[in-house]
C-alpha atoms as a PDB file:
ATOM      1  CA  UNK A   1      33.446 -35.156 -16.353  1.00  0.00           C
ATOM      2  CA  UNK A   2      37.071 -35.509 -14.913  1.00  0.00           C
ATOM      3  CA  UNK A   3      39.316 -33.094 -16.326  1.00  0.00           C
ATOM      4  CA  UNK A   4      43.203 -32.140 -15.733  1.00  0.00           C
ATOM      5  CA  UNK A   5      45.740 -33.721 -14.567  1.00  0.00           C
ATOM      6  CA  UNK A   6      46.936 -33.174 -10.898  1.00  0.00           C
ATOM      7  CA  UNK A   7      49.916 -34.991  -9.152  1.00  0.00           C
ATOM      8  CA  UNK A   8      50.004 -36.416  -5.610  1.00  0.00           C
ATOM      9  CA  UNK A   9      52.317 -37.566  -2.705  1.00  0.00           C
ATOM     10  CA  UNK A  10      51.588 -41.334  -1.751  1.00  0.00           C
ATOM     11  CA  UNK A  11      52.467 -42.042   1.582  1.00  0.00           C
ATOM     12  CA  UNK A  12      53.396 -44.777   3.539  1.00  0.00           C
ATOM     13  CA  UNK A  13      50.443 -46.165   3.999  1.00  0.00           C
ATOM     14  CA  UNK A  14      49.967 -46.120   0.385  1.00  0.00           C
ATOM     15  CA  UNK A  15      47.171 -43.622   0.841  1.00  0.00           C
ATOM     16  CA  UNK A  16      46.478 -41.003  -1.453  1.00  0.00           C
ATOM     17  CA  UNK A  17      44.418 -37.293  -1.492  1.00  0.00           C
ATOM     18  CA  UNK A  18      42.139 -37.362  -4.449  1.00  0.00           C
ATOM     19  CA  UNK A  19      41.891 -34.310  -5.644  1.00  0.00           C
ATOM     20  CA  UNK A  20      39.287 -32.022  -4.999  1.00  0.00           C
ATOM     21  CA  UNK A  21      37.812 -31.875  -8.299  1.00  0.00           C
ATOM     22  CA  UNK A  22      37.360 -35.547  -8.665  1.00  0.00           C
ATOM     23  CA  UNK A  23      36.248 -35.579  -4.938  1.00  0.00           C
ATOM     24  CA  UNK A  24      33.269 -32.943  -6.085  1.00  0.00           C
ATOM     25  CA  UNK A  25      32.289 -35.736  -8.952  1.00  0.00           C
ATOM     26  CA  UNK A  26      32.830 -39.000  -6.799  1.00  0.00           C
ATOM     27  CA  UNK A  27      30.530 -37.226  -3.823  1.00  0.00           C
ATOM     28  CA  UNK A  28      28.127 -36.978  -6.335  1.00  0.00           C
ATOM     29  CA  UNK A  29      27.821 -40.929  -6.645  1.00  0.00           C
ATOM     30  CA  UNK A  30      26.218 -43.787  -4.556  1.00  0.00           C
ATOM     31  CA  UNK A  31      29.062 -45.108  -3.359  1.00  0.00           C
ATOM     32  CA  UNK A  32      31.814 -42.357  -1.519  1.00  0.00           C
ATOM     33  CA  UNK A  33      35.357 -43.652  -3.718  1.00  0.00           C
ATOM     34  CA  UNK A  34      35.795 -45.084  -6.716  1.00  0.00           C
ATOM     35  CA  UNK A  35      36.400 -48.439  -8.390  1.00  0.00           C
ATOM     36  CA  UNK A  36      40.382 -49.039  -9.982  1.00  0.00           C
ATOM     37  CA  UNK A  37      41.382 -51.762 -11.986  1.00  0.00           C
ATOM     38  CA  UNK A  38      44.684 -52.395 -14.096  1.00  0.00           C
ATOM     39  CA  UNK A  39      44.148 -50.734 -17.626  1.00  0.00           C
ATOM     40  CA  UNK A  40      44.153 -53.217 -20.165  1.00  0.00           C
ATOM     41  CA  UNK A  41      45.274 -51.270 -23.090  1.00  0.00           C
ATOM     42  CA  UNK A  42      48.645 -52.275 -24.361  1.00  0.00           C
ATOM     43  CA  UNK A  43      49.748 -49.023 -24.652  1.00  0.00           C
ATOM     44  CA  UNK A  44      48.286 -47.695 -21.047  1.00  0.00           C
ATOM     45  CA  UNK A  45      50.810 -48.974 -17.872  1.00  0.00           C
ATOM     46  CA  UNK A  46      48.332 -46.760 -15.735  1.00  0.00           C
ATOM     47  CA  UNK A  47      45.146 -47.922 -12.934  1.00  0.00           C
ATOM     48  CA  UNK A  48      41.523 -47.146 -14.388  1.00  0.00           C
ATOM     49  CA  UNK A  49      39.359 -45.614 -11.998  1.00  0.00           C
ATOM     50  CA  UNK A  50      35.650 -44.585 -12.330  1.00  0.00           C
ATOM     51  CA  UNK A  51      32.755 -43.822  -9.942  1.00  0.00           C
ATOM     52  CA  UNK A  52      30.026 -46.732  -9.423  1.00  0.00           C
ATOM     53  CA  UNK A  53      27.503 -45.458 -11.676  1.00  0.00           C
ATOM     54  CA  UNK A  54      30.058 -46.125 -14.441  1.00  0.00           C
ATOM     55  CA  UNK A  55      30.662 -49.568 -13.717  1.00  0.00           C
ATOM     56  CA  UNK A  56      26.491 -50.168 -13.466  1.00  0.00           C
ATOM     57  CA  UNK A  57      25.805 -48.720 -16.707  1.00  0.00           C
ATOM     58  CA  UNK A  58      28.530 -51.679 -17.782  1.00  0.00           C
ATOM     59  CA  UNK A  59      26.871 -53.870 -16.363  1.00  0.00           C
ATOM     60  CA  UNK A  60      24.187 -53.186 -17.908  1.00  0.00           C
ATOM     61  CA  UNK A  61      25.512 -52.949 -20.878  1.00  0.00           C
ATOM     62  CA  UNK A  62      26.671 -56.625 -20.626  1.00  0.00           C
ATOM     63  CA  UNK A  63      23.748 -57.545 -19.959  1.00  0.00           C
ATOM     64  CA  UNK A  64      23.160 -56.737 -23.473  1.00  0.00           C
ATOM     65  CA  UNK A  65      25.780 -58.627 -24.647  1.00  0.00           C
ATOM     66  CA  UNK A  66      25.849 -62.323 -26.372  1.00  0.00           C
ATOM     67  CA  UNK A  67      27.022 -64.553 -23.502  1.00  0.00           C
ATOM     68  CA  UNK A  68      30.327 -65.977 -25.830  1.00  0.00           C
ATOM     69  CA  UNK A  69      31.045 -62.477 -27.084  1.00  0.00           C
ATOM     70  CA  UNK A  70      34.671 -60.821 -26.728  1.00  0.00           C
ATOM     71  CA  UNK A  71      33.121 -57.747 -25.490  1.00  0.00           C
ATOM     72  CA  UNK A  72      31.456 -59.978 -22.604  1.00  0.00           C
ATOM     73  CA  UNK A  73      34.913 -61.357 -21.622  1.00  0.00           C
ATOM     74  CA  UNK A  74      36.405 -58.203 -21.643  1.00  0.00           C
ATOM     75  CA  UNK A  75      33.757 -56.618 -19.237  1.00  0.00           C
ATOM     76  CA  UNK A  76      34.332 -59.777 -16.942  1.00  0.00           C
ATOM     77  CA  UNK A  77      37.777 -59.729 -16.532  1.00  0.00           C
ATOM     78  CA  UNK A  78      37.467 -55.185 -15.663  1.00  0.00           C
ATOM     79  CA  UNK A  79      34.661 -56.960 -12.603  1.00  0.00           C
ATOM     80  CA  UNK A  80      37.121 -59.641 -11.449  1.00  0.00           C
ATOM     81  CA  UNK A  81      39.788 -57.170 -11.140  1.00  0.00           C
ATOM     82  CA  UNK A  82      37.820 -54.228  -9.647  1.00  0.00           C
ATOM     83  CA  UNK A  83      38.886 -53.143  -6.073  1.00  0.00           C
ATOM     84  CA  UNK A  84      36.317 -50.545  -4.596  1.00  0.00           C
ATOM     85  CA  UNK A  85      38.319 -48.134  -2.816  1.00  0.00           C
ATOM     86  CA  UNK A  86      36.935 -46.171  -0.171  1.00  0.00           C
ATOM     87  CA  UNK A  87      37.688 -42.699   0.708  1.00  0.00           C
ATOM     88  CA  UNK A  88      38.279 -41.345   4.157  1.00  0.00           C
ATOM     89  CA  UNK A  89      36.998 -38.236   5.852  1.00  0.00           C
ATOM     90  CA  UNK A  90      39.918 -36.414   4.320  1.00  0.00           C
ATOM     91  CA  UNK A  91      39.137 -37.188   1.130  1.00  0.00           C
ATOM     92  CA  UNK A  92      42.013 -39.786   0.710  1.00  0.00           C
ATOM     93  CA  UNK A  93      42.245 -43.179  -0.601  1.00  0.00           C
ATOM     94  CA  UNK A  94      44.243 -46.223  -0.318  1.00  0.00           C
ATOM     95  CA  UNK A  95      45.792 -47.732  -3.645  1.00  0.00           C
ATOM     96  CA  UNK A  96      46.042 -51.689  -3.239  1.00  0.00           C
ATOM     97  CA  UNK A  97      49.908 -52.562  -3.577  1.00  0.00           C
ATOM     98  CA  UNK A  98      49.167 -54.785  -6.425  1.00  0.00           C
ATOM     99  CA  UNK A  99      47.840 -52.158  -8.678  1.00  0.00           C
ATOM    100  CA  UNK A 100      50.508 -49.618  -7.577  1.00  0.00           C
ATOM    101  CA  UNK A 101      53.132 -52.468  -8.458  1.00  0.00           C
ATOM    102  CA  UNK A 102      51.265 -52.769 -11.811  1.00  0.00           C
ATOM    103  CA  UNK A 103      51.707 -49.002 -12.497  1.00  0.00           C
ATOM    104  CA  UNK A 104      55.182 -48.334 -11.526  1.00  0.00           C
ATOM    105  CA  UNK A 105      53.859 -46.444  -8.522  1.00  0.00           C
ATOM    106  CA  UNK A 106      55.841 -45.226  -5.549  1.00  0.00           C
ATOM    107  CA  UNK A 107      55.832 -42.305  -3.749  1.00  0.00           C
ATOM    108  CA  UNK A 108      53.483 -39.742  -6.690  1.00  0.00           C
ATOM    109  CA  UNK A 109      50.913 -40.367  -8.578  1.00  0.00           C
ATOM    110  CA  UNK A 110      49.525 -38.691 -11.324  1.00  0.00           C
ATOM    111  CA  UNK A 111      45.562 -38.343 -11.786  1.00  0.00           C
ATOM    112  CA  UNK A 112      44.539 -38.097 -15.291  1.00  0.00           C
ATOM    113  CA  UNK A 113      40.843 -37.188 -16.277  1.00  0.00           C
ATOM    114  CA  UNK A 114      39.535 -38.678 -19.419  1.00  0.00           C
ATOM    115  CA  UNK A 115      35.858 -37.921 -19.629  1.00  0.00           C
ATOM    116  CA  UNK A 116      33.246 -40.244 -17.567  1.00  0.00           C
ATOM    117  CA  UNK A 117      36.866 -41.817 -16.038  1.00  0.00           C
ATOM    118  CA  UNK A 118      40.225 -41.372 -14.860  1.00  0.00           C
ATOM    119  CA  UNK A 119      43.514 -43.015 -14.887  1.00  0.00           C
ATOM    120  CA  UNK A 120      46.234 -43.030 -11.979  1.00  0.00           C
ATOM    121  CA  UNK A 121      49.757 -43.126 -13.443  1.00  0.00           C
ATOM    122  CA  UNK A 122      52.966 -43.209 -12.097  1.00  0.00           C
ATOM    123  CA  UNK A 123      54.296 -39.288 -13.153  1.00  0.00           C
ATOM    124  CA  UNK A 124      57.538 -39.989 -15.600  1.00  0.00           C
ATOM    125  CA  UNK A 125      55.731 -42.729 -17.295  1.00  0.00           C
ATOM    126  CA  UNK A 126      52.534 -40.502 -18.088  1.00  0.00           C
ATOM    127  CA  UNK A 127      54.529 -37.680 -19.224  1.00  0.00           C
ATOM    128  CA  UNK A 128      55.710 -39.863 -21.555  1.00  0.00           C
ATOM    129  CA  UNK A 129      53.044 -41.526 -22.916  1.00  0.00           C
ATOM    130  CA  UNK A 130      51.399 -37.700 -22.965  1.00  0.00           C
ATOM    131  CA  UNK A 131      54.225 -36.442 -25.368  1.00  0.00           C
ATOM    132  CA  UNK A 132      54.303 -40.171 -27.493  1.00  0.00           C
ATOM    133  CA  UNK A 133      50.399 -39.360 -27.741  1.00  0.00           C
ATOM    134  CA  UNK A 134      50.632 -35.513 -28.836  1.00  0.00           C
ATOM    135  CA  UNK A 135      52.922 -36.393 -31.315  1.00  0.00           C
ATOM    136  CA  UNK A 136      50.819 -39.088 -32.537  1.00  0.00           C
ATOM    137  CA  UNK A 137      48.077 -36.841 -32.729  1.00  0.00           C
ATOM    138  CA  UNK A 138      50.504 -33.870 -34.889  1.00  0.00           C
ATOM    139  CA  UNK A 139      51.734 -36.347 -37.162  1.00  0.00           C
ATOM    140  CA  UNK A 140      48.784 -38.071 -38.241  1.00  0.00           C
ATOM    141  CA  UNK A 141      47.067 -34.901 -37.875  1.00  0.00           C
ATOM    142  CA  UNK A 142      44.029 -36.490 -35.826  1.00  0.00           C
ATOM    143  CA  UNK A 143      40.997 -34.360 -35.218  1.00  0.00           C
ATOM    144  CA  UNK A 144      37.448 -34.916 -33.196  1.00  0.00           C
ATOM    145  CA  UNK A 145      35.148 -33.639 -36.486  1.00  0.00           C
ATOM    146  CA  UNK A 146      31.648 -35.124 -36.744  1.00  0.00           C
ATOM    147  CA  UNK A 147      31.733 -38.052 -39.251  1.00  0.00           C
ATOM    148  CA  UNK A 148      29.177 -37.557 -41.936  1.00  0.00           C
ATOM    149  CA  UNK A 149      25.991 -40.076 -41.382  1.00  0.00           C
ATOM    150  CA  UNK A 150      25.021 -41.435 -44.542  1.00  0.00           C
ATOM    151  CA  UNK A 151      21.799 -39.161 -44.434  1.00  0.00           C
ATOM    152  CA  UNK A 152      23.920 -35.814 -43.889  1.00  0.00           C
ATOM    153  CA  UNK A 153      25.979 -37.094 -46.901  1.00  0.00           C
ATOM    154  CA  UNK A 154      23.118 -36.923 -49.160  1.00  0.00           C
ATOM    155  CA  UNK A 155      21.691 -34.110 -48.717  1.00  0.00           C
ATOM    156  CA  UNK A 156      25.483 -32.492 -48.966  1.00  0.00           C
ATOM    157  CA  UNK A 157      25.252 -31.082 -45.603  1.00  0.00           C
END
């Protein structure tokens, strides 16, 4: 899983070093980079990025999926916007301009880890939308327990 979050220099090029703990998970994969789209939460201005075994299990899972369905169109539109990006021998990458433009991205980036993905986001505007979230979290006092399944709930367990 990618974990942490770990700032990094862009340079002119617009090439970026992934870090090395997403580099051990990405050299894991089929494919040596990752895939980035624009996020397409409202509330995320950040680039999604995954390795390609994530975006075949959604593919798969559209497969699934009624052909007029919203979930269908949503999976479409992450595949039309993908750009595979490569990395390099030094374990670097090179961000398309219209995704860093998208992001707010100039000259640092911020890697973000969030399970089976990751998001790139430009630093100020993630440590902002980190502290909007953890207060979120405090004052609706969120929390990750189990939900009861409707056989736990019967036997009272």
């Amino acid at each position: 899983m990618f974990l942490g979050k770990f700032e990094c220099n862009v340079d002119k090029k617009l090439r970026v070093s992934v870090p090395p703990q997403f580099r051990a998970l990405l050299a894991k994969e089929e494919y040596s980079g990752f895939v980035a789209y624009e996020a397409l939460r409202p509330d995320v201005e950040a680039i999604e990025a995954c390795g390609m075994s994530y975006m075949r299990r959604l593919n798969d899972l559209v497969a699934e999926l009624d052909e007029f369905s919203e979930e269908r169109e949503l999976a479409e539109t992450i595949f039309s916007s993908a750009n595979t990006l490569p990395m390099d021998g030094a374990g670097r990458v090179t961000l398309p301009s219209d995704l860093l433009e998208f992001a707010g991205i100039t000259d640092k980036v911020t890697f973000v880890g969030v399970g089976e993905t990751f998001q790139l986001w430009e630093p100020e505007r993630f440590r902002a939308y980190e502290q909007a979230k953890r207060q979120r979290v405090r004052t609706r006092r969120i929390s990750l327990r189990p939900r009861l399944g409707a056989a736990q709930a019967a036997d009272g367990h």
